[in-house]
C-alpha atoms as a PDB file:
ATOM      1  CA  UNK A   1     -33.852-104.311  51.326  1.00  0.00           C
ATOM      2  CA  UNK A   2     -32.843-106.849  48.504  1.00  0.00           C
ATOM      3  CA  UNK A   3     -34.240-107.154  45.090  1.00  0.00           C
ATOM      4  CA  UNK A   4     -34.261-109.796  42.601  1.00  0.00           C
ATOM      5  CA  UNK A   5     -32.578-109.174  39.390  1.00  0.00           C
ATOM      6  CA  UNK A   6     -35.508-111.346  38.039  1.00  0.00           C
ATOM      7  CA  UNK A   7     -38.865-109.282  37.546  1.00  0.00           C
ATOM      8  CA  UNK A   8     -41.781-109.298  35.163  1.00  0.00           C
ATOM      9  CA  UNK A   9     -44.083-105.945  35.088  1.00  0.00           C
ATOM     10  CA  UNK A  10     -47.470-105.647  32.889  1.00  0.00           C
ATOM     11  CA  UNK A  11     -49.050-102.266  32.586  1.00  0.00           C
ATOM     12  CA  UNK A  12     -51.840-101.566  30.079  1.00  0.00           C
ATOM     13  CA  UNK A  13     -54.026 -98.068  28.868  1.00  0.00           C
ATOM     14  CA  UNK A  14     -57.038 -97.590  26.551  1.00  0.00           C
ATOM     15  CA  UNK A  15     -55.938 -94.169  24.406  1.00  0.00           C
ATOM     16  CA  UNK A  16     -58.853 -93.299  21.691  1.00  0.00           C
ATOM     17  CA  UNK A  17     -59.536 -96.227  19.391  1.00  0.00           C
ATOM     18  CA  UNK A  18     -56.562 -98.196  20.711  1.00  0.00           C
ATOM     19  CA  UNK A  19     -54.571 -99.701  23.947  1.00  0.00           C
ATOM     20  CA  UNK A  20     -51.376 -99.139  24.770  1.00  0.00           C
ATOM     21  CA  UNK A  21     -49.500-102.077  26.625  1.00  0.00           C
ATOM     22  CA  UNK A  22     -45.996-102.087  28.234  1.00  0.00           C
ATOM     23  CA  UNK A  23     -44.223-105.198  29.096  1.00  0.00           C
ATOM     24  CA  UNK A  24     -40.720-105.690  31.038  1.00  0.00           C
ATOM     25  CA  UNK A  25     -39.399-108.366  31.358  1.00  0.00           C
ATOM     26  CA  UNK A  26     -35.541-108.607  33.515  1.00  0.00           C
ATOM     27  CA  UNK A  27     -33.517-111.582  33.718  1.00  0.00           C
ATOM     28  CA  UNK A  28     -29.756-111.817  35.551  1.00  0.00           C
ATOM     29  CA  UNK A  29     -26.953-109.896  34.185  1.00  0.00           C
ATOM     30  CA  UNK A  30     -23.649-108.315  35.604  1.00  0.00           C
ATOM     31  CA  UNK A  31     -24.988-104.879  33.863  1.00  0.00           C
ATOM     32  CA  UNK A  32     -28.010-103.275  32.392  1.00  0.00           C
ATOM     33  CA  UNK A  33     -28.884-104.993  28.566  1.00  0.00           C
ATOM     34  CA  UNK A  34     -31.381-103.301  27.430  1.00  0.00           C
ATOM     35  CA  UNK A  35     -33.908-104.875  24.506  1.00  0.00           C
ATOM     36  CA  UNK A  36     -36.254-101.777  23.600  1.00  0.00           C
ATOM     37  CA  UNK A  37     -38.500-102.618  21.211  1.00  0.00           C
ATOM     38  CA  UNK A  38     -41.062 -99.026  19.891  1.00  0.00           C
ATOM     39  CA  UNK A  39     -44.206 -98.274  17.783  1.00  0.00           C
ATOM     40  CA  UNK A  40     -42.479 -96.760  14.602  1.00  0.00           C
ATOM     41  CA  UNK A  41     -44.007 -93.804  15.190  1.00  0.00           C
ATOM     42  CA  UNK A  42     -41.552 -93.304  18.616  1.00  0.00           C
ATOM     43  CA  UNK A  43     -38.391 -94.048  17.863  1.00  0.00           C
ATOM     44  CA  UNK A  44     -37.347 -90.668  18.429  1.00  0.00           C
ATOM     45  CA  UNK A  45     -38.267 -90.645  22.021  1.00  0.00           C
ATOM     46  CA  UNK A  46     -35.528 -94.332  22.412  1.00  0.00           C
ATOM     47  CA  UNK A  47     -33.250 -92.543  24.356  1.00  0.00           C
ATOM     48  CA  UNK A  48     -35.099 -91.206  26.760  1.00  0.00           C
ATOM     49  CA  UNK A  49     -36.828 -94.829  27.519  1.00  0.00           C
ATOM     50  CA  UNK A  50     -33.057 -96.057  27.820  1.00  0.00           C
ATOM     51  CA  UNK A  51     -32.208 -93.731  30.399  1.00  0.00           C
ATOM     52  CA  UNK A  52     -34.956 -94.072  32.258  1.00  0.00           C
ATOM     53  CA  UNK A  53     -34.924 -97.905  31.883  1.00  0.00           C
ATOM     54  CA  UNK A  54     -31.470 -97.878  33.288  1.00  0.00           C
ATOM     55  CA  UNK A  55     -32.290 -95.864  36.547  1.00  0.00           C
ATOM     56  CA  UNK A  56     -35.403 -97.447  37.200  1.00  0.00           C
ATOM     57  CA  UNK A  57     -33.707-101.191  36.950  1.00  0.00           C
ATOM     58  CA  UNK A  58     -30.082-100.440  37.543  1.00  0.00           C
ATOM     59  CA  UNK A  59     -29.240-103.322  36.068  1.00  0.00           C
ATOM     60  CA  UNK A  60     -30.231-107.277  34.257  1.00  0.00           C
ATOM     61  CA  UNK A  61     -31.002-108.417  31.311  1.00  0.00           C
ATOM     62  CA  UNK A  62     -34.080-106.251  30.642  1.00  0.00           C
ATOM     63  CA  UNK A  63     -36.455-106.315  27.647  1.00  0.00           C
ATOM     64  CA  UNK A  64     -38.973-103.466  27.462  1.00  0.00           C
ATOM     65  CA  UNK A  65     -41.736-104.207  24.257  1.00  0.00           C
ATOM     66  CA  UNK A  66     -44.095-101.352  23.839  1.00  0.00           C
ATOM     67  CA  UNK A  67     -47.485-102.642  21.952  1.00  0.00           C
ATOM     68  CA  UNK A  68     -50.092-100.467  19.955  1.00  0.00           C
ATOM     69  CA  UNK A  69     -53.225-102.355  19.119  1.00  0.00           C
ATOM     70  CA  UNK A  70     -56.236-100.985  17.102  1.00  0.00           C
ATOM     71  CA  UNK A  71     -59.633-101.724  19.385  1.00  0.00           C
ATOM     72  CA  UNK A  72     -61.825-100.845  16.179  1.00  0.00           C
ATOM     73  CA  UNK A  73     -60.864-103.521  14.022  1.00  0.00           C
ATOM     74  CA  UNK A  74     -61.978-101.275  11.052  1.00  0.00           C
ATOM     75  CA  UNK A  75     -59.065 -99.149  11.547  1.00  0.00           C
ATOM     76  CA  UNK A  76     -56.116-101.765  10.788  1.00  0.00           C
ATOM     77  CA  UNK A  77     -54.060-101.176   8.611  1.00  0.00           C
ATOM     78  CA  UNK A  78     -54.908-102.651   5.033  1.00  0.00           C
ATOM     79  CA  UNK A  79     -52.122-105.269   3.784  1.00  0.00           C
ATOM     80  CA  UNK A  80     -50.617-105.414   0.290  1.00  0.00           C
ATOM     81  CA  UNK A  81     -48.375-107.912  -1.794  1.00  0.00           C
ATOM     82  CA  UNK A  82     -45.267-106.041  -3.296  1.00  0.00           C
ATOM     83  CA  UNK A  83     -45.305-107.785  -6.441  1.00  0.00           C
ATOM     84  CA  UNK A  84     -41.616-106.531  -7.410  1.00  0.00           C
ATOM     85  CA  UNK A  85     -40.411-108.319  -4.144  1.00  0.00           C
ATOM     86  CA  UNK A  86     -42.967-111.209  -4.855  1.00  0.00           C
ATOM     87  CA  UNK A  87     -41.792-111.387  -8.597  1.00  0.00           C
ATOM     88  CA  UNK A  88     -37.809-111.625  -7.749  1.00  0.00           C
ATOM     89  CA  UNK A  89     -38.381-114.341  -4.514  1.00  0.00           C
ATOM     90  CA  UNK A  90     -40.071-116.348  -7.234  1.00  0.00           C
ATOM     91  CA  UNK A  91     -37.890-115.946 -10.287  1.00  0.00           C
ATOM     92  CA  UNK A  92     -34.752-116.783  -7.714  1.00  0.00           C
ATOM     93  CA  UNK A  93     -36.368-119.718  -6.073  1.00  0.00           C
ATOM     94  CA  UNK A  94     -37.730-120.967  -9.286  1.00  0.00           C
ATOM     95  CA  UNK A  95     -34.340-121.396 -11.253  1.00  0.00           C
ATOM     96  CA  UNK A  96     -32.258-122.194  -8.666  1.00  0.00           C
ATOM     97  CA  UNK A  97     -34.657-125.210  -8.027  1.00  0.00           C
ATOM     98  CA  UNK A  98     -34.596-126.097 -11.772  1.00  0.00           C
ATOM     99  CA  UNK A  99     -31.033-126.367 -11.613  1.00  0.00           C
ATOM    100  CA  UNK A 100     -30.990-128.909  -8.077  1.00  0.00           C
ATOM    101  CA  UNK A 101     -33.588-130.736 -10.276  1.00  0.00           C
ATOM    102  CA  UNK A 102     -36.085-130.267  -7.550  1.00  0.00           C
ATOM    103  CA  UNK A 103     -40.258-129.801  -7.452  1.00  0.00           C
ATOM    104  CA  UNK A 104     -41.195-126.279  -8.222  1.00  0.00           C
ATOM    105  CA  UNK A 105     -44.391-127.046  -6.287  1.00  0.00           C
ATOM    106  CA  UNK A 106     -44.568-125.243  -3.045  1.00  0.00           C
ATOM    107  CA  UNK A 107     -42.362-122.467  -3.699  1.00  0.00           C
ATOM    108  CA  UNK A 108     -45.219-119.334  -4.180  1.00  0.00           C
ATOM    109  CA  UNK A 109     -46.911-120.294  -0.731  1.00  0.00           C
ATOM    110  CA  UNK A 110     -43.292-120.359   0.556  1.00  0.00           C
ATOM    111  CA  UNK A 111     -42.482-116.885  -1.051  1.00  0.00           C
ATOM    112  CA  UNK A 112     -45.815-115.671   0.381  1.00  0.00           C
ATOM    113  CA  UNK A 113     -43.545-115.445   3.633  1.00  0.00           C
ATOM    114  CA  UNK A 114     -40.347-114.622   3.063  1.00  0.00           C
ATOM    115  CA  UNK A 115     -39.585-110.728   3.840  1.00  0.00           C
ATOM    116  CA  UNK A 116     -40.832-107.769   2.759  1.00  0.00           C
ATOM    117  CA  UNK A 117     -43.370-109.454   0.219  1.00  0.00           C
ATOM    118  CA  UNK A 118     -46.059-108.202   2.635  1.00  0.00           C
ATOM    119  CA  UNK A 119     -46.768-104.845   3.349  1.00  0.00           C
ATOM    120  CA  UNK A 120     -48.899-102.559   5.552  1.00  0.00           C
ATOM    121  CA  UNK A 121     -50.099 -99.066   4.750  1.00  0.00           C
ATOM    122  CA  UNK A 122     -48.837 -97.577   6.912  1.00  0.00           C
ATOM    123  CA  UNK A 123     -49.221 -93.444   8.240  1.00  0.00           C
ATOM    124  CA  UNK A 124     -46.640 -93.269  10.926  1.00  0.00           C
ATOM    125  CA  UNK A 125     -47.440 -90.292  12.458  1.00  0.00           C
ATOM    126  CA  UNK A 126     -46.055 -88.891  15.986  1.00  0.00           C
ATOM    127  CA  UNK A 127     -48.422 -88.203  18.553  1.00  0.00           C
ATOM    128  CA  UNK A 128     -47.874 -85.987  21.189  1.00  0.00           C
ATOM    129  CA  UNK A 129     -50.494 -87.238  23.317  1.00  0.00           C
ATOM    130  CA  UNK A 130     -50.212 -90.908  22.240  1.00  0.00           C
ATOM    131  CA  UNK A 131     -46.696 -90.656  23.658  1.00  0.00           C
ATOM    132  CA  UNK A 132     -47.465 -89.248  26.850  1.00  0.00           C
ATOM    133  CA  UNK A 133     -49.730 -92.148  27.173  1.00  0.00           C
ATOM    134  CA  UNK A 134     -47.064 -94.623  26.420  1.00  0.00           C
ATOM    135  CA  UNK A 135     -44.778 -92.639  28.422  1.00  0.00           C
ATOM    136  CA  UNK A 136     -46.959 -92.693  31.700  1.00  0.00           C
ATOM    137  CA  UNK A 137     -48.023 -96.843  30.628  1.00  0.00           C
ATOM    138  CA  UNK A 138     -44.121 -97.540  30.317  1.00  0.00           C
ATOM    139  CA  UNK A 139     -43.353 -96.060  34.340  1.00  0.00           C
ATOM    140  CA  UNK A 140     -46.225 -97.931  35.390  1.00  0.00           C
ATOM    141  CA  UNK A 141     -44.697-101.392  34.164  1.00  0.00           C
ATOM    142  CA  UNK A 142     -41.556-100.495  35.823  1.00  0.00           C
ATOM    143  CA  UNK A 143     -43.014-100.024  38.572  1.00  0.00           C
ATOM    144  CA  UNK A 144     -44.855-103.475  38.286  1.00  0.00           C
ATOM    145  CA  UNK A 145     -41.239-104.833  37.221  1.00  0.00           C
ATOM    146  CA  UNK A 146     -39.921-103.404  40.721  1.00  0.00           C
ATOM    147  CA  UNK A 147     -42.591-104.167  43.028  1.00  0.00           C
ATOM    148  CA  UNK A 148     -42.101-107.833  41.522  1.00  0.00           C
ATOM    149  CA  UNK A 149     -38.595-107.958  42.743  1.00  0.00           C
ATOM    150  CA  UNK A 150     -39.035-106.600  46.063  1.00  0.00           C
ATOM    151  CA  UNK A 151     -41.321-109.805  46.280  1.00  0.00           C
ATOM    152  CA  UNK A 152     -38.736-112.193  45.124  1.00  0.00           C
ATOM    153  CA  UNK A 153     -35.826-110.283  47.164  1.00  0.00           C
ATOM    154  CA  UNK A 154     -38.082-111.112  50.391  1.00  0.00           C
ATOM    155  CA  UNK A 155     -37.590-114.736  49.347  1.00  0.00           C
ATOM    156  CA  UNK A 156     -33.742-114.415  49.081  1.00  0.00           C
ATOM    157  CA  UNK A 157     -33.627-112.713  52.017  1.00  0.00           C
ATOM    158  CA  UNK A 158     -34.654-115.468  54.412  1.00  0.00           C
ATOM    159  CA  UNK A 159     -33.215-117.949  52.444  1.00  0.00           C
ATOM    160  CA  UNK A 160     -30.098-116.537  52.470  1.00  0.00           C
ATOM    161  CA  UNK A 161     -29.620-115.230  56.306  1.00  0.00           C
ATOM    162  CA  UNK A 162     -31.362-118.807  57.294  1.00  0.00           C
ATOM    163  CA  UNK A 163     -27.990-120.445  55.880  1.00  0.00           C
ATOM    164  CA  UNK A 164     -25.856-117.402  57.680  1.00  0.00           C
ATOM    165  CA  UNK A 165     -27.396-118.608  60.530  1.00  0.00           C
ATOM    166  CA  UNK A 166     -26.624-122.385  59.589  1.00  0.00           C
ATOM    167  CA  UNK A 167     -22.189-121.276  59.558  1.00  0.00           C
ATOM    168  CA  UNK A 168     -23.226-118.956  62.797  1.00  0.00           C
ATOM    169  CA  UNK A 169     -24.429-122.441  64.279  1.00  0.00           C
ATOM    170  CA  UNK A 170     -21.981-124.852  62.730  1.00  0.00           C
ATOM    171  CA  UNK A 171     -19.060-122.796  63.734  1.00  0.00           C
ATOM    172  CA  UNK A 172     -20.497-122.689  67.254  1.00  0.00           C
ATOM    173  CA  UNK A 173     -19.636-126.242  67.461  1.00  0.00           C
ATOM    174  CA  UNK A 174     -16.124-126.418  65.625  1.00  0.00           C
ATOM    175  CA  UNK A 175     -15.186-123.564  68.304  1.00  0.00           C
ATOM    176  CA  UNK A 176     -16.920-126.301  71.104  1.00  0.00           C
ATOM    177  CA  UNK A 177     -14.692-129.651  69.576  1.00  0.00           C
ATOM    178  CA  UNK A 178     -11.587-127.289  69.253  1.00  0.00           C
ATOM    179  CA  UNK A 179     -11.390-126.652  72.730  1.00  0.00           C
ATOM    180  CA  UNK A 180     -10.003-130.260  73.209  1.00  0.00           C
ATOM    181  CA  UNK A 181      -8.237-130.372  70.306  1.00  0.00           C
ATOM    182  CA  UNK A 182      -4.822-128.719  70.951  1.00  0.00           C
ATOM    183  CA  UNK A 183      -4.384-130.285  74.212  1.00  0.00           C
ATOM    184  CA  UNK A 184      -5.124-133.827  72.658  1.00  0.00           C
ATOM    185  CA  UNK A 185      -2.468-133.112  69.809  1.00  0.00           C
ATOM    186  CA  UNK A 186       0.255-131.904  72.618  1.00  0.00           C
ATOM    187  CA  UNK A 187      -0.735-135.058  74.614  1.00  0.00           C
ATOM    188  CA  UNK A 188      -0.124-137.091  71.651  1.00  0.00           C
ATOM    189  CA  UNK A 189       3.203-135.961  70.381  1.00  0.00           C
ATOM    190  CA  UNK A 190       4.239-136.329  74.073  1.00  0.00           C
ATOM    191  CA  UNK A 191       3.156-139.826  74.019  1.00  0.00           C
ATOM    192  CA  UNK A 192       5.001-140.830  70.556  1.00  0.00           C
ATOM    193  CA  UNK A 193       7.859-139.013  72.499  1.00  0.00           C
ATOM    194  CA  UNK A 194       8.350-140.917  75.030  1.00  0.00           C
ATOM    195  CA  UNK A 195       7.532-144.122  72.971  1.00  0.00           C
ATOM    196  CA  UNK A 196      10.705-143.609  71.051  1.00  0.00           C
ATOM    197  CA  UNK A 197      13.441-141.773  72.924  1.00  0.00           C
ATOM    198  CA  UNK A 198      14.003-141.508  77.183  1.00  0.00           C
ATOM    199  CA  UNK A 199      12.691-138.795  79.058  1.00  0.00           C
ATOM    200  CA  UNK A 200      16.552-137.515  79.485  1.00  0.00           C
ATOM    201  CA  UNK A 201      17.628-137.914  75.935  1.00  0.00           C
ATOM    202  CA  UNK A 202      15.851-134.395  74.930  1.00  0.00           C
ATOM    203  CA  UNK A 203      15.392-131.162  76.298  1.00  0.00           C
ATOM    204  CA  UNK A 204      11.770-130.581  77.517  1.00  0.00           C
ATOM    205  CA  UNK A 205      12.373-126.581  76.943  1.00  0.00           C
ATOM    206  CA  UNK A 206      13.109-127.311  73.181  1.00  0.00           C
ATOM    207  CA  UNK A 207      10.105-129.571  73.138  1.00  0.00           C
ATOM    208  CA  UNK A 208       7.693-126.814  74.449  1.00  0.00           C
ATOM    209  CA  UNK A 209       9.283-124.645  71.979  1.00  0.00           C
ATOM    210  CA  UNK A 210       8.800-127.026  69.253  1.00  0.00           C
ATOM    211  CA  UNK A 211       5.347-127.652  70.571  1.00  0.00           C
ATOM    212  CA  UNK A 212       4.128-123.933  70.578  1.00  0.00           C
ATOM    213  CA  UNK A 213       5.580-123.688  67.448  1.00  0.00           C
ATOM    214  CA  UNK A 214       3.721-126.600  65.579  1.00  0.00           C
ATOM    215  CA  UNK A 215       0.494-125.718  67.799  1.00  0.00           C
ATOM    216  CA  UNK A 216       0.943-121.960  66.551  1.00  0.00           C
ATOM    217  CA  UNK A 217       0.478-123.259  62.700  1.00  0.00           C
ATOM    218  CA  UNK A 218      -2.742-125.468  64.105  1.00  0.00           C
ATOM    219  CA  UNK A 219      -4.221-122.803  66.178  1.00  0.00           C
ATOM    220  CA  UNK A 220      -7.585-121.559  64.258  1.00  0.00           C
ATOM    221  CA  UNK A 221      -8.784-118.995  67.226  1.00  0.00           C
ATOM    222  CA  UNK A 222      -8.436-115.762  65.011  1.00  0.00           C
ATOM    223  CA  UNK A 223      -9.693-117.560  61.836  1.00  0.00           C
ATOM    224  CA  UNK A 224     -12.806-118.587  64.215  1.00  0.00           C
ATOM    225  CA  UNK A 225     -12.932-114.679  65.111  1.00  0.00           C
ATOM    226  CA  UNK A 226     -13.174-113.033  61.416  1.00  0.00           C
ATOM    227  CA  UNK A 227     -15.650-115.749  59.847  1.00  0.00           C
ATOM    228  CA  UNK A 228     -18.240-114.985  63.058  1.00  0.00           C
ATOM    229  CA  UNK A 229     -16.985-111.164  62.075  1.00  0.00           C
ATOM    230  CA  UNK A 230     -17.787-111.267  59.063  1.00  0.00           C
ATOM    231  CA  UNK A 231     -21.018-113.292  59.274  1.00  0.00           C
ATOM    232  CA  UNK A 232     -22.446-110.348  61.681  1.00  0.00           C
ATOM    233  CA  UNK A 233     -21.469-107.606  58.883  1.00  0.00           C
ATOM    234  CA  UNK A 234     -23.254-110.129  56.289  1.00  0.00           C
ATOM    235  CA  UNK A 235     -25.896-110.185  58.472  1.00  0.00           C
ATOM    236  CA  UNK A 236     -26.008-106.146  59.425  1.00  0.00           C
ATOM    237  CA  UNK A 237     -25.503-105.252  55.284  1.00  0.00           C
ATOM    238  CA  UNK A 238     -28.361-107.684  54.420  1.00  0.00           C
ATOM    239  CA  UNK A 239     -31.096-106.026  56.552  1.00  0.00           C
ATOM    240  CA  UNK A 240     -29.811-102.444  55.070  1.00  0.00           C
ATOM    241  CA  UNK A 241     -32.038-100.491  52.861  1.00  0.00           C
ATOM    242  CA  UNK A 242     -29.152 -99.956  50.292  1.00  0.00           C
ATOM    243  CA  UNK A 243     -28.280-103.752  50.679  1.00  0.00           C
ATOM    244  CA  UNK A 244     -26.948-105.185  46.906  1.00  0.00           C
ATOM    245  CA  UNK A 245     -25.513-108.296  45.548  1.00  0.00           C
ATOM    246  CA  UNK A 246     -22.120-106.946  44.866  1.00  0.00           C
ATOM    247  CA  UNK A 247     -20.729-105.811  47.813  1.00  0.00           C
ATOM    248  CA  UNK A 248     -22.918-108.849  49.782  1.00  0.00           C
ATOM    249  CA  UNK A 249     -20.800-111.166  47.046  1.00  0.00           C
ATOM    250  CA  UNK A 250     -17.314-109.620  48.537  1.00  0.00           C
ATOM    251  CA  UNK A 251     -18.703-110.273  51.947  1.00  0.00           C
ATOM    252  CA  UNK A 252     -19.064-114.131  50.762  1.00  0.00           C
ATOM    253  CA  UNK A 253     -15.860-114.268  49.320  1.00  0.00           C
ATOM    254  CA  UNK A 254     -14.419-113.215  52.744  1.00  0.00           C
ATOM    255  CA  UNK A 255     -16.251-115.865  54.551  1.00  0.00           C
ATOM    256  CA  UNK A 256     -15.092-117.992  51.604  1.00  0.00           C
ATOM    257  CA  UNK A 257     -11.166-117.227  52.560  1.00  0.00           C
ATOM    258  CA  UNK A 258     -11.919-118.081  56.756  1.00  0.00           C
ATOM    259  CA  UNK A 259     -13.605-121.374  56.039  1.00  0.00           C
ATOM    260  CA  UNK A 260     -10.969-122.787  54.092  1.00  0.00           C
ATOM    261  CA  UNK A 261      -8.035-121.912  56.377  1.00  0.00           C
ATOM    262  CA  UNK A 262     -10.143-123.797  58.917  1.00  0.00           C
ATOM    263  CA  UNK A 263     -10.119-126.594  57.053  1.00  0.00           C
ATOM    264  CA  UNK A 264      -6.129-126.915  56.096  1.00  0.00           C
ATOM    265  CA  UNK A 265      -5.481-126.116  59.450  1.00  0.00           C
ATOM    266  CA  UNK A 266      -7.971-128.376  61.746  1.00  0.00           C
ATOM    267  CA  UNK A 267      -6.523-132.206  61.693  1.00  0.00           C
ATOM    268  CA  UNK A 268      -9.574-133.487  62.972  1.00  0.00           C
ATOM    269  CA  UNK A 269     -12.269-135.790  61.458  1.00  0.00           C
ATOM    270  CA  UNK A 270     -15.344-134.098  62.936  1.00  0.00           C
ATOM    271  CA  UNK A 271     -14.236-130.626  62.597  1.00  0.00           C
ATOM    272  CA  UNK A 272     -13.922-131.542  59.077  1.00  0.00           C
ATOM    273  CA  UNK A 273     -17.479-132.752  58.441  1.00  0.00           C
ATOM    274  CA  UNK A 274     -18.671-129.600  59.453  1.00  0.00           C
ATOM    275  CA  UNK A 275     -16.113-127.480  57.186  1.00  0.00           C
ATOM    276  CA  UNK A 276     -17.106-129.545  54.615  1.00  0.00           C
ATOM    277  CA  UNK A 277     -21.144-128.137  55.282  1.00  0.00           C
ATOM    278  CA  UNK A 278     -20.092-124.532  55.643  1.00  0.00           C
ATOM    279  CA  UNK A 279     -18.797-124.970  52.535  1.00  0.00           C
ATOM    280  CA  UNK A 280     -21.902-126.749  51.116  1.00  0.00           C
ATOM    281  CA  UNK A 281     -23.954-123.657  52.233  1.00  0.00           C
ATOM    282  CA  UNK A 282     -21.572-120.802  51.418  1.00  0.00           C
ATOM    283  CA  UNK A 283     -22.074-122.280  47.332  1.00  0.00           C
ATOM    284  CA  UNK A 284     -25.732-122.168  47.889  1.00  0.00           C
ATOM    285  CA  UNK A 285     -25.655-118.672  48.982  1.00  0.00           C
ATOM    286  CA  UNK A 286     -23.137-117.457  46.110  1.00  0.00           C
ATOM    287  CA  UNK A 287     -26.139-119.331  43.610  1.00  0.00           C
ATOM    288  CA  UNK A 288     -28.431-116.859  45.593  1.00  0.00           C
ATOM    289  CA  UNK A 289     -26.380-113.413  45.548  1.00  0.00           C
ATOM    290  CA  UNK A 290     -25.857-113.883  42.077  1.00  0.00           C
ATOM    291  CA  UNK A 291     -29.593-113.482  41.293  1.00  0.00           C
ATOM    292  CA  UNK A 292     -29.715-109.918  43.657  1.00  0.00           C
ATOM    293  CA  UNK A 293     -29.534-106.648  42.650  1.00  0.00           C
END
């Protein structure tokens, strides 16, 4: 069963006088990096959300923001100026603006946001229960996050084994134009042959020696064996339930190798054109594994 690297999970719970909501977010990534983002009050309990995070979603860009909002507006917290902090913004921005010769005007609504002028009371106090409900809030995004990329993985699924199926067909019919193919080359260097020298200036055995030689470098029968070889196991590993992007991506590469010795060993104009779309839909499907689990 594929999934999707990408994935979005919501989850949300009322707890006393406030809701809790979890929200994760994954993008692409070779490995797991994690943004965590806590209520003050749980930092302590980071790790363990890391762990978990990287178990549950293996790996991806992943970004985990855990949200505490008061439902009785009465009981935010009250805001204060620091007027030390407000004081030195002010004094700085003041004088170094007197000395640019610029306007002074603007410059308190612009310290008004500048960092740490505001401040919250704020009682950061660990709560047992709150965290449990956080706890059981964050498992349920995952779990939204997952279910998410099972959805999308369907998606690459067919899309990928319907181009599989596209090099399954298209090789079908290089193996029907090669058929003629040798013979038509032999047939042709006999030809030029006996355009330039008499049939009793050379000696035929050396020619069919030279021929299975030269036809031996053309021949594409066992490269037309491994890439329908390895399309089955592509096939057979993408329909497993431990199927991933990785090992699917070496698969690729394999196919990869087979299709261009193909192509710098055919010498045939047709046979070409259809190299030429294997290779068009091998890139599409690399674009695909790299956005699988």
């Amino acid at each position: 069963m594929l999934k999707s690297m990408t994935g979005f999970g919501l989850a949300s719970t009322d707890y006393k006088q406030s809701k809790i909501t979890v929200e994760a977010k994954s993008l692409n990534s070779k490995f797991l990096e994690l943004s965590l983002k806590l209520p003050r009050a749980h930092m302590q309990q980071e790790m363990l959300i890391r762990t978990d995070s990287q178990k549950l979603a293996d790996r991806g860009k992943l970004s985990v923001v855990v949200t505490i909002d008061q439902v009785d507006k009465t009981l935010v917290k009250s805001a204060k100026i620091d007027r030390a902090v407000f004081s030195a913004w002010y004094s700085e921005l003041k004088s170094v603006a007197e000395d640019l010769g610029e306007s002074t005007v603007g410059i308190f609504q612009l310290c008004m946001t500048l960092p740490d002028v505001i401040r919250h009371d704020e009682i950061e106090v660990a709560d047992e229960e709150e965290w449990k409900a956080i706890y059981s809030t964050f498992l349920q995004a995952m779990k939204n996050m997952d279910a998410f990329r099972i959805s999308e993985g369907k998606v690459l699924h067919d899309d990928i084994k319907s181009r599989i199926l596209i090099l399954l067909e298209t090789l079908k019919r290089i193996s029907s134009a090669d058929t003629s193919r040798i013979p038509a080359i032999k047939t042709r260097i006999a030809d030029q042959l006996e355009q330039l020298v008499s049939k009793t200036n050379y000696d035929q055995n050396r020619l069919e020696q030279e021929l299975i030689y030269y036809v031996e470098k053309l021949d594409i029968t066992e490269e037309k064996t491994r890439l329908k070889s390895h399309c089955d196991y592509f096939l057979q590993t993408l329909d497993l339930d431990d199927a991933n992007g990785k090992k699917l991506g070496f698969i690729g590469q394999e196919i990869g190798r087979e299709i261009n010795t193909i192509g710098s060993k055919v010498n045939d104009a047709i046979i070409q054109r259809d190299v030429v779309l294997m290779k068009d839909e091998l890139e599409k499907i690399k674009e695909q594994l790299l956005n699988i689990l």
